[in-house]
PDB file of N, CA and C in Angstrom:
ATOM      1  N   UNK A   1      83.818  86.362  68.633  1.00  0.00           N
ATOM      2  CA  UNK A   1      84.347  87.649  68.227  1.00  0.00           C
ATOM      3  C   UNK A   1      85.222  88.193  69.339  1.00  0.00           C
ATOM      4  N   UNK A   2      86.665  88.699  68.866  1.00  0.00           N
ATOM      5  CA  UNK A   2      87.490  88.984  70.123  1.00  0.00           C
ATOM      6  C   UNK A   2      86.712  90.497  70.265  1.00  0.00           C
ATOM      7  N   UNK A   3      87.473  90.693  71.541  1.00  0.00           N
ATOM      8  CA  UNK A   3      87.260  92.667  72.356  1.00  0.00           C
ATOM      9  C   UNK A   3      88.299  92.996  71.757  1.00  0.00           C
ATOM     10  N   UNK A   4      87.882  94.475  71.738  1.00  0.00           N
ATOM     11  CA  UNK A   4      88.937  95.035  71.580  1.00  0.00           C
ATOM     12  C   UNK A   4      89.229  96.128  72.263  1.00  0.00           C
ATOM     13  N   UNK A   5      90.413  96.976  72.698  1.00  0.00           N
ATOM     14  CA  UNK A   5      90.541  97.707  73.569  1.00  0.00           C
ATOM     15  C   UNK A   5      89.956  99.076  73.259  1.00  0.00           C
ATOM     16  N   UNK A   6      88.750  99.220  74.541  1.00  0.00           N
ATOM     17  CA  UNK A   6      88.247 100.652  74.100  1.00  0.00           C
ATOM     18  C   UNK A   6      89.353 101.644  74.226  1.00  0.00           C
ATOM     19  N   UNK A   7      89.239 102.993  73.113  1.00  0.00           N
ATOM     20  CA  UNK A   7      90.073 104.203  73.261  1.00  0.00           C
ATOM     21  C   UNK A   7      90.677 104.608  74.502  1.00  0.00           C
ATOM     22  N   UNK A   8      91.978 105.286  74.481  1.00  0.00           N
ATOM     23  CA  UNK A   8      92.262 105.938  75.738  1.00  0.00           C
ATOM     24  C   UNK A   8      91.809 106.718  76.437  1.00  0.00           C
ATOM     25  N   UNK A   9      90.406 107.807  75.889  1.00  0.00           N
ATOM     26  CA  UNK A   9      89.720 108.330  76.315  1.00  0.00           C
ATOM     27  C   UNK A   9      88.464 107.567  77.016  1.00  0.00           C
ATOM     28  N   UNK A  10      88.300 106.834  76.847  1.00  0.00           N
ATOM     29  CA  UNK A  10      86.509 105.890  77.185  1.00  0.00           C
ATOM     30  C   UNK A  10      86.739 105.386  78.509  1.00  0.00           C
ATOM     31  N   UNK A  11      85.856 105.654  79.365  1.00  0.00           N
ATOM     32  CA  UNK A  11      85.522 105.341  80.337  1.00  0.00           C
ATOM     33  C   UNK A  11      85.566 103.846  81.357  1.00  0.00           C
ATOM     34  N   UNK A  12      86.402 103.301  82.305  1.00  0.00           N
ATOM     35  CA  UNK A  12      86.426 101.903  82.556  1.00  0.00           C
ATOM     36  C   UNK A  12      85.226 101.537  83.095  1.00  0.00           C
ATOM     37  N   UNK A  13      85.099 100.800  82.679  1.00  0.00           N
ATOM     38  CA  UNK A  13      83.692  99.984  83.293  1.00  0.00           C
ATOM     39  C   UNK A  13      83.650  98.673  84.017  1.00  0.00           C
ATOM     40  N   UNK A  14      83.672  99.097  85.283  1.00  0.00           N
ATOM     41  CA  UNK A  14      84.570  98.087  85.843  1.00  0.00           C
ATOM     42  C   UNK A  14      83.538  96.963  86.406  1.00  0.00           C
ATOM     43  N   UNK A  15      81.901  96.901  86.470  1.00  0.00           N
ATOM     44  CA  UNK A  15      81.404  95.835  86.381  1.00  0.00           C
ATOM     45  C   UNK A  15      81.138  95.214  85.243  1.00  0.00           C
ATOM     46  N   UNK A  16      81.434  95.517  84.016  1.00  0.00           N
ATOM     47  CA  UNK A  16      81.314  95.090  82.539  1.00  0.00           C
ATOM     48  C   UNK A  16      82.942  94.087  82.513  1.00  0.00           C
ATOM     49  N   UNK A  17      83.869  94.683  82.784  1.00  0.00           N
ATOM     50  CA  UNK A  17      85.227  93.948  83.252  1.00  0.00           C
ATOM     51  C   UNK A  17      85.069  92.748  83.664  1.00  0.00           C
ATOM     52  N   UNK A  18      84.366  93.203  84.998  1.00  0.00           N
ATOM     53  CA  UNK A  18      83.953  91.874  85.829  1.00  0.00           C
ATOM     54  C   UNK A  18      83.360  91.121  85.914  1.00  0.00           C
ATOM     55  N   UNK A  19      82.497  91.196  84.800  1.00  0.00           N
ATOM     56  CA  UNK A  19      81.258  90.281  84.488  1.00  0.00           C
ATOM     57  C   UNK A  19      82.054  89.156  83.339  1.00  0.00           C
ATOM     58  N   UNK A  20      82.934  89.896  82.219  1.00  0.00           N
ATOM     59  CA  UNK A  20      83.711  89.150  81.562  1.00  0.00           C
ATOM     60  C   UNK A  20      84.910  88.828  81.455  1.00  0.00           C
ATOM     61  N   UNK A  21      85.396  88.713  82.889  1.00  0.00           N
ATOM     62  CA  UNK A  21      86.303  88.467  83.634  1.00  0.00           C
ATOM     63  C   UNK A  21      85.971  86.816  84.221  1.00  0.00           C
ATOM     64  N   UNK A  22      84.648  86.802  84.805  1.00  0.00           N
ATOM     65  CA  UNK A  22      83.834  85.859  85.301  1.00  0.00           C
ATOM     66  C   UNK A  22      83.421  84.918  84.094  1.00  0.00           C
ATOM     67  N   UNK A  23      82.989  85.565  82.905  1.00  0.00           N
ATOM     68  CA  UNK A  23      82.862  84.764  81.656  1.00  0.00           C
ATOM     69  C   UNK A  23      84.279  83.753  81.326  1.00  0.00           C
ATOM     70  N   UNK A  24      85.263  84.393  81.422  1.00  0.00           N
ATOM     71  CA  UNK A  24      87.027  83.977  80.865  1.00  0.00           C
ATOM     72  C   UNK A  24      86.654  82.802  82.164  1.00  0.00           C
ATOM     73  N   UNK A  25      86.236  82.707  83.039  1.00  0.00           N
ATOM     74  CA  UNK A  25      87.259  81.990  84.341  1.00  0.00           C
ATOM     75  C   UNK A  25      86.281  80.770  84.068  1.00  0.00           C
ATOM     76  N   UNK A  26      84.603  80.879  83.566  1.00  0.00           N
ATOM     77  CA  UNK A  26      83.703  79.590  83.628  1.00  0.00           C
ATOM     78  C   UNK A  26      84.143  79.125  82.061  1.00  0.00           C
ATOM     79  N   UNK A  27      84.469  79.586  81.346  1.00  0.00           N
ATOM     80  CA  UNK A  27      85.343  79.686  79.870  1.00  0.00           C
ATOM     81  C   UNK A  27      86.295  78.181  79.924  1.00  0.00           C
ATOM     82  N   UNK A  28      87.202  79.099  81.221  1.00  0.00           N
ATOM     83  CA  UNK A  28      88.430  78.154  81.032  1.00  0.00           C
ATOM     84  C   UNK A  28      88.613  76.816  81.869  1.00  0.00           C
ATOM     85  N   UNK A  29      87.410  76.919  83.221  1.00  0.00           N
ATOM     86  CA  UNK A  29      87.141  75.930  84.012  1.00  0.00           C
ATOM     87  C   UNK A  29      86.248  74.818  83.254  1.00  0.00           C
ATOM     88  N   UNK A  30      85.664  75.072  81.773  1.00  0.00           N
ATOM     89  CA  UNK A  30      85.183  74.158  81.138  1.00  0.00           C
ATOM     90  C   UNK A  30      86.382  73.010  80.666  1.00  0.00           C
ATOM     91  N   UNK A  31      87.573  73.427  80.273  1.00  0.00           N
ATOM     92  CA  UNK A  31      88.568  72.318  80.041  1.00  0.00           C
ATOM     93  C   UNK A  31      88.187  72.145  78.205  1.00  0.00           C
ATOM     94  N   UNK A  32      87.340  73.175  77.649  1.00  0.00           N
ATOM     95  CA  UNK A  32      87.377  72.808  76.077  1.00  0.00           C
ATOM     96  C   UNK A  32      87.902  73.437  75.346  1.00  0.00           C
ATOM     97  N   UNK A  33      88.590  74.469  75.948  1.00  0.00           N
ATOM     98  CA  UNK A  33      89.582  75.030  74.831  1.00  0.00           C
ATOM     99  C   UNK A  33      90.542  74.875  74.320  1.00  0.00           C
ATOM    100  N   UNK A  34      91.050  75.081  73.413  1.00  0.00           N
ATOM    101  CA  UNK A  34      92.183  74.537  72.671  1.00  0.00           C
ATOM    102  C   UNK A  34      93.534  75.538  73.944  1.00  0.00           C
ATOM    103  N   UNK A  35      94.883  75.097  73.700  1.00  0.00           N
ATOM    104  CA  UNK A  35      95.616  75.673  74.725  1.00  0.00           C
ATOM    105  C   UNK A  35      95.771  76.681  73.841  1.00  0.00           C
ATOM    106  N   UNK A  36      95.378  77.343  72.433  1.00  0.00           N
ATOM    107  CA  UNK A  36      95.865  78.753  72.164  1.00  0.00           C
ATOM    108  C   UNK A  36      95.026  79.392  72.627  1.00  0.00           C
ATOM    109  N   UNK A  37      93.443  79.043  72.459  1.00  0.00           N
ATOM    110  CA  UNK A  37      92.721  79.723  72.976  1.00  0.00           C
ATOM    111  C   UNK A  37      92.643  80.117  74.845  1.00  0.00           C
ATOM    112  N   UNK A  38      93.252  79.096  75.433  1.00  0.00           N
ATOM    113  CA  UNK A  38      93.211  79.477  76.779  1.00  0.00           C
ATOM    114  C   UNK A  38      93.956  80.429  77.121  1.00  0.00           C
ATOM    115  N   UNK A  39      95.633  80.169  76.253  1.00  0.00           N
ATOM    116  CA  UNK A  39      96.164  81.352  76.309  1.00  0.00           C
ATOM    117  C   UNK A  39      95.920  82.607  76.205  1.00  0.00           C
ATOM    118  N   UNK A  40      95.149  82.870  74.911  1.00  0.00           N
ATOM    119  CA  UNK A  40      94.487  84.360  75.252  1.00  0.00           C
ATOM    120  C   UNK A  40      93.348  84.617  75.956  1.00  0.00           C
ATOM    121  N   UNK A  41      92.528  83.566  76.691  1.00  0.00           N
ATOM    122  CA  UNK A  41      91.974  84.046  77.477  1.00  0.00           C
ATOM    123  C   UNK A  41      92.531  84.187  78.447  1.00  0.00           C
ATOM    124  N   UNK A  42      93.695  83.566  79.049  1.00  0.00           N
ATOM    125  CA  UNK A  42      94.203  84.049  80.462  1.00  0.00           C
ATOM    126  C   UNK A  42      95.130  85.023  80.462  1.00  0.00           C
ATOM    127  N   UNK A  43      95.396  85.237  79.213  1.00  0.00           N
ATOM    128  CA  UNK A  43      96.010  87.278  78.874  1.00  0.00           C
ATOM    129  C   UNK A  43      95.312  87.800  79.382  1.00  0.00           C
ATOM    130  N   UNK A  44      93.899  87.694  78.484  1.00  0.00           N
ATOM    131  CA  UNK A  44      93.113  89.064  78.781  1.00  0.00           C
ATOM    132  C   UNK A  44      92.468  88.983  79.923  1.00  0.00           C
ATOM    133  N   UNK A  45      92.149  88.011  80.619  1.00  0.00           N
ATOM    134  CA  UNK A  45      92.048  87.654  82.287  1.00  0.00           C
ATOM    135  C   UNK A  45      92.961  88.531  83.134  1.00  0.00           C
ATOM    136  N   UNK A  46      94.290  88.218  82.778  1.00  0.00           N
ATOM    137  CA  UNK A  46      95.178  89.272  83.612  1.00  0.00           C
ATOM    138  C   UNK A  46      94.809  90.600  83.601  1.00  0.00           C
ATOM    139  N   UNK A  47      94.630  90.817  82.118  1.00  0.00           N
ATOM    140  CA  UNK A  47      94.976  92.569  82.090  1.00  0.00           C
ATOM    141  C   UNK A  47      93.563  93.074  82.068  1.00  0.00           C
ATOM    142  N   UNK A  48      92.166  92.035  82.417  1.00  0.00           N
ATOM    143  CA  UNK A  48      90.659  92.459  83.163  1.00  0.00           C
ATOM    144  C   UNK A  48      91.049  92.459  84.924  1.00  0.00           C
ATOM    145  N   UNK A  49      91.117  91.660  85.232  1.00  0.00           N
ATOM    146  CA  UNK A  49      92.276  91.512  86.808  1.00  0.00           C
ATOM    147  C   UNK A  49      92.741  92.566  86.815  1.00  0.00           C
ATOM    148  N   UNK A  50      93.584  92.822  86.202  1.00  0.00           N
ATOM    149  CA  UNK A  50      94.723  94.055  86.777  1.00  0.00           C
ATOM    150  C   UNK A  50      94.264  95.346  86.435  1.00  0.00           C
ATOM    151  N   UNK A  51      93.595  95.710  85.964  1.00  0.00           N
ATOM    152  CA  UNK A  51      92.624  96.671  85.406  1.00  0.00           C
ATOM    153  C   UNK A  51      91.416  96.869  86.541  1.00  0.00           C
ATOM    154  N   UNK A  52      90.811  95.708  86.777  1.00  0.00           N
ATOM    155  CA  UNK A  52      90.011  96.027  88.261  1.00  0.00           C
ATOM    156  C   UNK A  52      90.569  96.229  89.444  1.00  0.00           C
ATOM    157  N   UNK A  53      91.572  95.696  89.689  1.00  0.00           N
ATOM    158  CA  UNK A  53      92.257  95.686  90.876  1.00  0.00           C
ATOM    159  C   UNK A  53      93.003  97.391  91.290  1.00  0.00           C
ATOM    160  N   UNK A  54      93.141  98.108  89.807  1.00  0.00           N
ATOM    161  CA  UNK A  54      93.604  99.267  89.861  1.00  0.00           C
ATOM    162  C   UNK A  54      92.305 100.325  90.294  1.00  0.00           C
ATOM    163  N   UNK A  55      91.245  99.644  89.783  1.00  0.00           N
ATOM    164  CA  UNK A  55      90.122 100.192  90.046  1.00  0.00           C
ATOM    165  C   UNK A  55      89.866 100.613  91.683  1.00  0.00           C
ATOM    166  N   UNK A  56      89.654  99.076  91.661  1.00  0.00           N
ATOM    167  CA  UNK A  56      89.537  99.173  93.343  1.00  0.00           C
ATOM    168  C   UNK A  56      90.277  99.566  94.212  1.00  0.00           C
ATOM    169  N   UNK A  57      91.683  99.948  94.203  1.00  0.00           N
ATOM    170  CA  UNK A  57      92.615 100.414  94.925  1.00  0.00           C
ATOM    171  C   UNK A  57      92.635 102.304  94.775  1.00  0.00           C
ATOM    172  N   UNK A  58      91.973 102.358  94.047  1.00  0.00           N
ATOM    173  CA  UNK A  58      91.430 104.187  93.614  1.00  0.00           C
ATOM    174  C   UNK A  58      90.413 104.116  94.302  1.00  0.00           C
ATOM    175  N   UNK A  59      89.115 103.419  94.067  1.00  0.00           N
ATOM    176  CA  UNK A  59      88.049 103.644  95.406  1.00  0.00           C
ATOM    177  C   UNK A  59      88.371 103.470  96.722  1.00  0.00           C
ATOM    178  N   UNK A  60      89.177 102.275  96.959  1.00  0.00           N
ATOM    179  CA  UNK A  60      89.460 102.655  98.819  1.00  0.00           C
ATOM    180  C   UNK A  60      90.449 103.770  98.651  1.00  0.00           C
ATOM    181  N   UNK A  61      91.356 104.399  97.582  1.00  0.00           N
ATOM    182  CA  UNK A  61      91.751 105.362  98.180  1.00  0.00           C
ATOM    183  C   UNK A  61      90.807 106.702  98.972  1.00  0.00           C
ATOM    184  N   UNK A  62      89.959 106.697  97.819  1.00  0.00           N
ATOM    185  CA  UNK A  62      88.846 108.090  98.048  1.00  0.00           C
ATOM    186  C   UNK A  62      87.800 107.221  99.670  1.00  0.00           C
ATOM    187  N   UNK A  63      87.856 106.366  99.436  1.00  0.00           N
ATOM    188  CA  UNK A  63      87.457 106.229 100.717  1.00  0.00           C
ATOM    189  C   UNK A  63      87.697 106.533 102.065  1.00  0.00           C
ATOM    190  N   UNK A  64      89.296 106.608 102.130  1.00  0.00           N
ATOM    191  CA  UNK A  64      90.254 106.722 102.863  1.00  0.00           C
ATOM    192  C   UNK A  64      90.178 107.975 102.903  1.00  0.00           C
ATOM    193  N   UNK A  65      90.460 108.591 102.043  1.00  0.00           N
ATOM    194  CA  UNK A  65      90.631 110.354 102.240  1.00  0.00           C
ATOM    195  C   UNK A  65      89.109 110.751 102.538  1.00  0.00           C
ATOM    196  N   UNK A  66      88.069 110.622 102.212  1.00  0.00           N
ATOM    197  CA  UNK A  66      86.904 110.895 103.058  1.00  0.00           C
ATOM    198  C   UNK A  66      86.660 110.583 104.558  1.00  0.00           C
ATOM    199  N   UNK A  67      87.438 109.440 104.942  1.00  0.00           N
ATOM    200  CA  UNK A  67      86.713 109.199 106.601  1.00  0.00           C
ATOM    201  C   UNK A  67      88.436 109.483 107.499  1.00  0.00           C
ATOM    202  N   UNK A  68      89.201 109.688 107.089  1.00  0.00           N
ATOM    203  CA  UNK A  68      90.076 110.319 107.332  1.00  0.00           C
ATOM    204  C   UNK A  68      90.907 111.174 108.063  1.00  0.00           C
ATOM    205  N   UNK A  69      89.606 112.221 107.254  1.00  0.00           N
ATOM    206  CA  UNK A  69      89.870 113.713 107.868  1.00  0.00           C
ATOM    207  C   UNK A  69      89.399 114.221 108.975  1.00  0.00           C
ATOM    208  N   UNK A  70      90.002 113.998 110.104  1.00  0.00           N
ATOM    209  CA  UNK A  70      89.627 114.463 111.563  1.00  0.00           C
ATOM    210  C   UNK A  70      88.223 114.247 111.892  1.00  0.00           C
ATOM    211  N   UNK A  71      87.624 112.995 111.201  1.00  0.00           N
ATOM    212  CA  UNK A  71      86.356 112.837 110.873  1.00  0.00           C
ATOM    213  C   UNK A  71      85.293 113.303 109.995  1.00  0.00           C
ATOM    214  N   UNK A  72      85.463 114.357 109.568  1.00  0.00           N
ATOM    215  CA  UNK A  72      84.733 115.095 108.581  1.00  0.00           C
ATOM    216  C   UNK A  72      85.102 114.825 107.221  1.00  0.00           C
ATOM    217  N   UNK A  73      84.527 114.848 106.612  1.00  0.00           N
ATOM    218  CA  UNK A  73      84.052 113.924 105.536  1.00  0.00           C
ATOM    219  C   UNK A  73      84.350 115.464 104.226  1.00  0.00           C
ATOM    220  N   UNK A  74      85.380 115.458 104.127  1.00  0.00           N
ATOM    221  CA  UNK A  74      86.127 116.271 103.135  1.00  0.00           C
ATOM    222  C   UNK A  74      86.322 115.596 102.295  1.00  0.00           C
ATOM    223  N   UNK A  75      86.801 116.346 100.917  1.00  0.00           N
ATOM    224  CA  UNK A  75      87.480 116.107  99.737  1.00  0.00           C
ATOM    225  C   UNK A  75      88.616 116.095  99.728  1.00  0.00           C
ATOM    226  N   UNK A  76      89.677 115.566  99.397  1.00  0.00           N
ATOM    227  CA  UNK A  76      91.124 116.287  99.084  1.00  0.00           C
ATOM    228  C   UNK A  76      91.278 114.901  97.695  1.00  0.00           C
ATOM    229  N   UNK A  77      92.719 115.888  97.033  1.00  0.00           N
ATOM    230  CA  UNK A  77      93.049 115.218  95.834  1.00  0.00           C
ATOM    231  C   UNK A  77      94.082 113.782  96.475  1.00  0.00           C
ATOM    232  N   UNK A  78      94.160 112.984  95.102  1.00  0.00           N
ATOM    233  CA  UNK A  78      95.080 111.918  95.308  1.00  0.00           C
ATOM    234  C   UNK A  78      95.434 111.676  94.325  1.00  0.00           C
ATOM    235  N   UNK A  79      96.493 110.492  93.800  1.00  0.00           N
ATOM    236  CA  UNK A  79      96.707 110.351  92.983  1.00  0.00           C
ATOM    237  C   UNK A  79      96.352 108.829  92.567  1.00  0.00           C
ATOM    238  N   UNK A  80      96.096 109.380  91.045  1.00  0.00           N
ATOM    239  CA  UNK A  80      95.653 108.101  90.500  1.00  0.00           C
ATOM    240  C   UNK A  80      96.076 107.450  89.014  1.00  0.00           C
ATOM    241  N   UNK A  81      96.899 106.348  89.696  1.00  0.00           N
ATOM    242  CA  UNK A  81      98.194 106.620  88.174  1.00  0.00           C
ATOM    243  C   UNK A  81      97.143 105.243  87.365  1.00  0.00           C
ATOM    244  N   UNK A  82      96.547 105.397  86.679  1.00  0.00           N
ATOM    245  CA  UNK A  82      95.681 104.382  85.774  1.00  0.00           C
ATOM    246  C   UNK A  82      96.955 104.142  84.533  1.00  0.00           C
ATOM    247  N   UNK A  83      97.511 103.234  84.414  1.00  0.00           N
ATOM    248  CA  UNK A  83      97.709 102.920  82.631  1.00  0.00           C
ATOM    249  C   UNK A  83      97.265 101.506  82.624  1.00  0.00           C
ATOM    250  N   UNK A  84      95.895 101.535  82.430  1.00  0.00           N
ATOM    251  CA  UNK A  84      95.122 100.636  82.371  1.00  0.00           C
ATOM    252  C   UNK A  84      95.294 100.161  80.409  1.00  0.00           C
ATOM    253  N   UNK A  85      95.331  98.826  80.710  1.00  0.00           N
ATOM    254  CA  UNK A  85      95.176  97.908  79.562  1.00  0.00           C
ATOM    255  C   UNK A  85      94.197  97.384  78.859  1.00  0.00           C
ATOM    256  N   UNK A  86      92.990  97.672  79.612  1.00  0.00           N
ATOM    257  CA  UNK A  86      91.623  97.311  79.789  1.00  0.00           C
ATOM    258  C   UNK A  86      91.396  97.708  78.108  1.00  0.00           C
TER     259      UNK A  86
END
């Protein structure tokens, strides 16, 4: 059964990503898929990839702006441009 893309409102879930991200990669390192099927698994590989990777580049941001600040461990805003595909 394919995924399908949760709403633009719903929440990323970015160890659920990564867990079937990890599924696609032992998937395709089996060597039994047909090449259409690999093809869409290494679509949606990318755009689980690129979808985490956006993830993670938003947490070290807030990381960054927490240890940062003259040492003290403030808040400030950042930006976080998501047009996630996920």
């Amino acid at each position: 059964m394919a995924k399908t893309k949760p709403a633009a409102n719903s929440q990323f879930d970015f160890e659920s990503a990564l867990a079937e991200l990890n599924q696609i990669v032992e998937l395709m390192e089996r060597g039994d898929l047909t090449l259409e099927d690999s093809l869409q698994k290494f679509e949606r590989g990318v755009t689980l990839a690129r979808a985490c990777q956006t993830t993670l580049k938003a947490a070290e941001q807030k990381v960054q702006i927490l240890t940062e600040q003259n040492g003290q461990a403030t808040l400030s805003t950042f930006q976080h441009d998501v047009d996630s595909e996920y």
